[in-house]
Structure formats: C-alpha cells, structure tokens
Protein backbone atom coordinates (compact mmCIF):
# COMPACT_ATOMS: atom_id res chain seq x y z
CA UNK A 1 67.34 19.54 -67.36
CA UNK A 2 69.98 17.48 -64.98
CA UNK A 3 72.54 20.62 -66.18
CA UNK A 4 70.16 23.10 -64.81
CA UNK A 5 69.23 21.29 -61.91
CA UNK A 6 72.89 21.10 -61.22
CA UNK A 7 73.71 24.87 -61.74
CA UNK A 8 71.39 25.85 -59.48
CA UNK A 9 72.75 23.33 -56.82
CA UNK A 10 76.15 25.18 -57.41
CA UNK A 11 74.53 29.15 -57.13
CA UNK A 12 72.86 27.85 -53.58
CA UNK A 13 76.34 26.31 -52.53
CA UNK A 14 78.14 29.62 -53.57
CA UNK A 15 75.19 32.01 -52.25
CA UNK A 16 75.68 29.70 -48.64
CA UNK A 17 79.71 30.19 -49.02
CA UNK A 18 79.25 33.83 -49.00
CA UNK A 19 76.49 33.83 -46.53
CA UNK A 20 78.76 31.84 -44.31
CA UNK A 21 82.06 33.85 -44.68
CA UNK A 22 79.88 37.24 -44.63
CA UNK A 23 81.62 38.20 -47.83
CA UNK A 24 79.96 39.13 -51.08
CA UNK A 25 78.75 36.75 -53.01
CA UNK A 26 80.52 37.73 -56.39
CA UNK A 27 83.98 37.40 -54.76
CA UNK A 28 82.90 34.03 -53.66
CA UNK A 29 81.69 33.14 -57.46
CA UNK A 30 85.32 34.47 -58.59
CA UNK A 31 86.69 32.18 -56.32
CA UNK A 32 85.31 29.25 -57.68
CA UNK A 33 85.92 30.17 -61.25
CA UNK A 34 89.33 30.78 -60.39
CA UNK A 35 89.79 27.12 -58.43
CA UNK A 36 87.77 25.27 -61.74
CA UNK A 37 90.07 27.30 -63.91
CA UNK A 38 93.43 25.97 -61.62
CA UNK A 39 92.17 22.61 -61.28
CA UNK A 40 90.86 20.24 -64.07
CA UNK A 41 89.33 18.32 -61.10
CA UNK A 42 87.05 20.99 -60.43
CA UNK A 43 83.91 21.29 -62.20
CA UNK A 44 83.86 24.71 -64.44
CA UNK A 45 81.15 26.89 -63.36
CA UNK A 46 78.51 27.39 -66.18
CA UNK A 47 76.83 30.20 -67.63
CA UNK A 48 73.71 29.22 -66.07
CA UNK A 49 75.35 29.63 -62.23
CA UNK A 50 76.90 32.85 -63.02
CA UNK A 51 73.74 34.23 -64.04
CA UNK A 52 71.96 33.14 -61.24
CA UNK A 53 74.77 34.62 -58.63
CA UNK A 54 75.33 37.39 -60.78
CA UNK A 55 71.33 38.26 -60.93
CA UNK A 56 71.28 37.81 -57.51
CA UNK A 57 73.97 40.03 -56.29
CA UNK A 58 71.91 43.00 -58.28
CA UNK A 59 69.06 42.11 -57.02
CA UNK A 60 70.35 40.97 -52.83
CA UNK A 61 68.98 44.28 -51.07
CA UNK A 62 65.22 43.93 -52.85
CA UNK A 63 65.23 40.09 -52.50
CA UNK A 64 66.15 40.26 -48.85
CA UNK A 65 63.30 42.95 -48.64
CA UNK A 66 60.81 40.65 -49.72
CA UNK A 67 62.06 37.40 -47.89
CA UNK A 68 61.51 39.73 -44.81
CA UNK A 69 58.26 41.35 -45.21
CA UNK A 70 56.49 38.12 -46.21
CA UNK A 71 57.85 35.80 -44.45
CA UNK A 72 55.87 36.11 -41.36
CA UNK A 73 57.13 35.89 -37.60
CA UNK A 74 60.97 34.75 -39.44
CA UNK A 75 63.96 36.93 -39.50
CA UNK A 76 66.17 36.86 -41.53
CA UNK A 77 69.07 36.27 -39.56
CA UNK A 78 66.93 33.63 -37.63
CA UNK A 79 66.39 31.54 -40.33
CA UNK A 80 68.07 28.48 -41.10
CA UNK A 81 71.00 29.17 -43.13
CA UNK A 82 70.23 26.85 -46.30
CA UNK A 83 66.58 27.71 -46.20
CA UNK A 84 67.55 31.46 -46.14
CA UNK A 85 69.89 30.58 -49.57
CA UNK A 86 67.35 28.67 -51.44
CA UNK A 87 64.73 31.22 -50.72
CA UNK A 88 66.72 34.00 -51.99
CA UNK A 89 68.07 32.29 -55.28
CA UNK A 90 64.58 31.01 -55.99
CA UNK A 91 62.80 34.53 -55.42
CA UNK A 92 65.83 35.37 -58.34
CA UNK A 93 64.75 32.78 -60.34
CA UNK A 94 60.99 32.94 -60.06
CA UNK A 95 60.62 37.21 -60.30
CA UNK A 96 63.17 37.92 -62.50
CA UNK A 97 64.23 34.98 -64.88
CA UNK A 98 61.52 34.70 -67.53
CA UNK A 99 63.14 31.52 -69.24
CA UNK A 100 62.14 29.74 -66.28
CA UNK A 101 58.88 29.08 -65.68
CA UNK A 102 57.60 29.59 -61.81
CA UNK A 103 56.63 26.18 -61.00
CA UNK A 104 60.57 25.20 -62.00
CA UNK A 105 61.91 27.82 -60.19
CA UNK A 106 59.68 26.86 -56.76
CA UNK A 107 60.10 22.81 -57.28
CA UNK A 108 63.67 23.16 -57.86
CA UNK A 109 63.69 25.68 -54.76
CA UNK A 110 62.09 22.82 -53.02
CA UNK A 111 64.36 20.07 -54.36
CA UNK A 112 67.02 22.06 -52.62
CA UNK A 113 65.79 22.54 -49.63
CA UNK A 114 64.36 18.79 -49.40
CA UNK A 115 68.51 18.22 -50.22
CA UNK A 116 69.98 20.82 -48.12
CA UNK A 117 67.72 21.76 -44.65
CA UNK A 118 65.40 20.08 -42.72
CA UNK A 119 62.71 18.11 -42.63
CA UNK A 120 59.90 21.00 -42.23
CA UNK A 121 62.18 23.40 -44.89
CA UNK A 122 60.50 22.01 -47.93
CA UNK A 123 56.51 23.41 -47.19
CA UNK A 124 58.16 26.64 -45.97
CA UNK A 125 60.11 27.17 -49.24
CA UNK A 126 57.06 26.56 -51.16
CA UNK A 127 55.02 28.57 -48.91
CA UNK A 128 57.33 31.95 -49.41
CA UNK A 129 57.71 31.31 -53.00
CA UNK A 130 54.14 30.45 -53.66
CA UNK A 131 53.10 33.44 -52.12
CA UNK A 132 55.88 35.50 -54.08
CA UNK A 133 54.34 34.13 -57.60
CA UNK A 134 50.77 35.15 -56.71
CA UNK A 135 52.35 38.83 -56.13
CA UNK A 136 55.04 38.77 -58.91
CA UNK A 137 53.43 41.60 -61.12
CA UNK A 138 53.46 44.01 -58.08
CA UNK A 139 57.03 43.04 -56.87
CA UNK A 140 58.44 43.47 -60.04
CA UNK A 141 56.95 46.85 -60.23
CA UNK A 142 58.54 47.57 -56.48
CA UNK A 143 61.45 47.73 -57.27
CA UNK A 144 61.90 51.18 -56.97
C-alpha cells in the first residue's frame, strides 16, 4: 500500500506544480515523465499517478464545481493552496475510482493534508470529502 500511498503523494505534488505555475496539469505530468525519463535519479512516475492526474484533468471543471458549491463560505481561490490540491485529487479518487474504496481515498486525502497544510486542514479535508461520499450517487449522475 506504501506504492499507492506514494503515487498519490506525487499526483498532489504535480496537481500543486500546475496549480502554482497556472499551467495545465497534463503538461506538468509530461514534465516529470520527461525529467524521470532524463535522469535515473529521478523517480519514474507510475501508472497509478498518471491515472490519477490524467482522471483528474477530465474531470477539473466538474471537480472544481463541487469543491465550490459544498464547501461552504470557501472560495476556491481563497483556499489554501495544498488543501485546494488534496481536495480535488481526493474528490477524483473517491467519485470516480472504484478500485479504491472511499474511506482510502478520504484517509489518504487526510494523510496529505496532515503532511502538506496546516494544522486545522486535516478536519476540513475530511469534512468536504465526507460530505462528497454521502452524495456520491447523485454527483456521479451530475455530471452532465
């Protein structure tokens, strides 16, 4: 599970790269494959990341959608950085990655986020996420 675990640490850190650089996140995946591919230092980016990022990027307008409209009296572009990051790949993970089941997806959303943001980040996470597993039938079927 440690290979998973670390995967997902890698989609958050490439999902925060292109959140950072306001550039889309697939040409910020490409650049890391390209860098593991140049430089045998570099850890190769599994199948497991790419699917994540890759999911994501499909999925970034509806995902943002939802991170909005439940995630009361927080913007978007208000919110901390990391916290935004972990809550959109685990809303990925938990809606639309069956493999996974939800409470993996929201601990390891949590993980992150007790990793990667503050002190108060962790109960918000699970919060949003939480509250996006009761409603997963319906948001899967909103997707328009």
């Amino acid at each position: 599970m440690a290979a998973r675990s670390n995967a997902r640490k890698r989609a958050f850190q490439i999902l925060f790269e292109a959140d950072q650089r306001d550039v889309p996140v697939r040409e910020v995946l490409a650049d890391w494959i390209r860098h593991a591919n140049a430089d045998v230092r570099q850890p190769p980016v599994n199948a497991f990341t790419m699917d994540l990022v890759e999911g994501y990027a499909e999925k970034v307008n509806r995902i943002d959608d939802l991170i909005v409209t439940y995630a009361v009296d927080w913007e978007l572009d208000r919110m901390p950085v990391a916290d935004r990051n972990i809550l959109r790949l685990g809303a990925y993970e938990l809606i639309w990655v069956d493999e996974t089941p939800d409470a993996v997806a929201i601990d390891e959303a949590v993980q992150l986020a007790k990793e990667f943001s503050t002190d108060d980040s962790p109960a918000f996470v699970n919060g949003l996420l939480a509250r996006f597993k009761d409603l997963k039938p319906s948001l899967r079927r909103g997707e328009g």
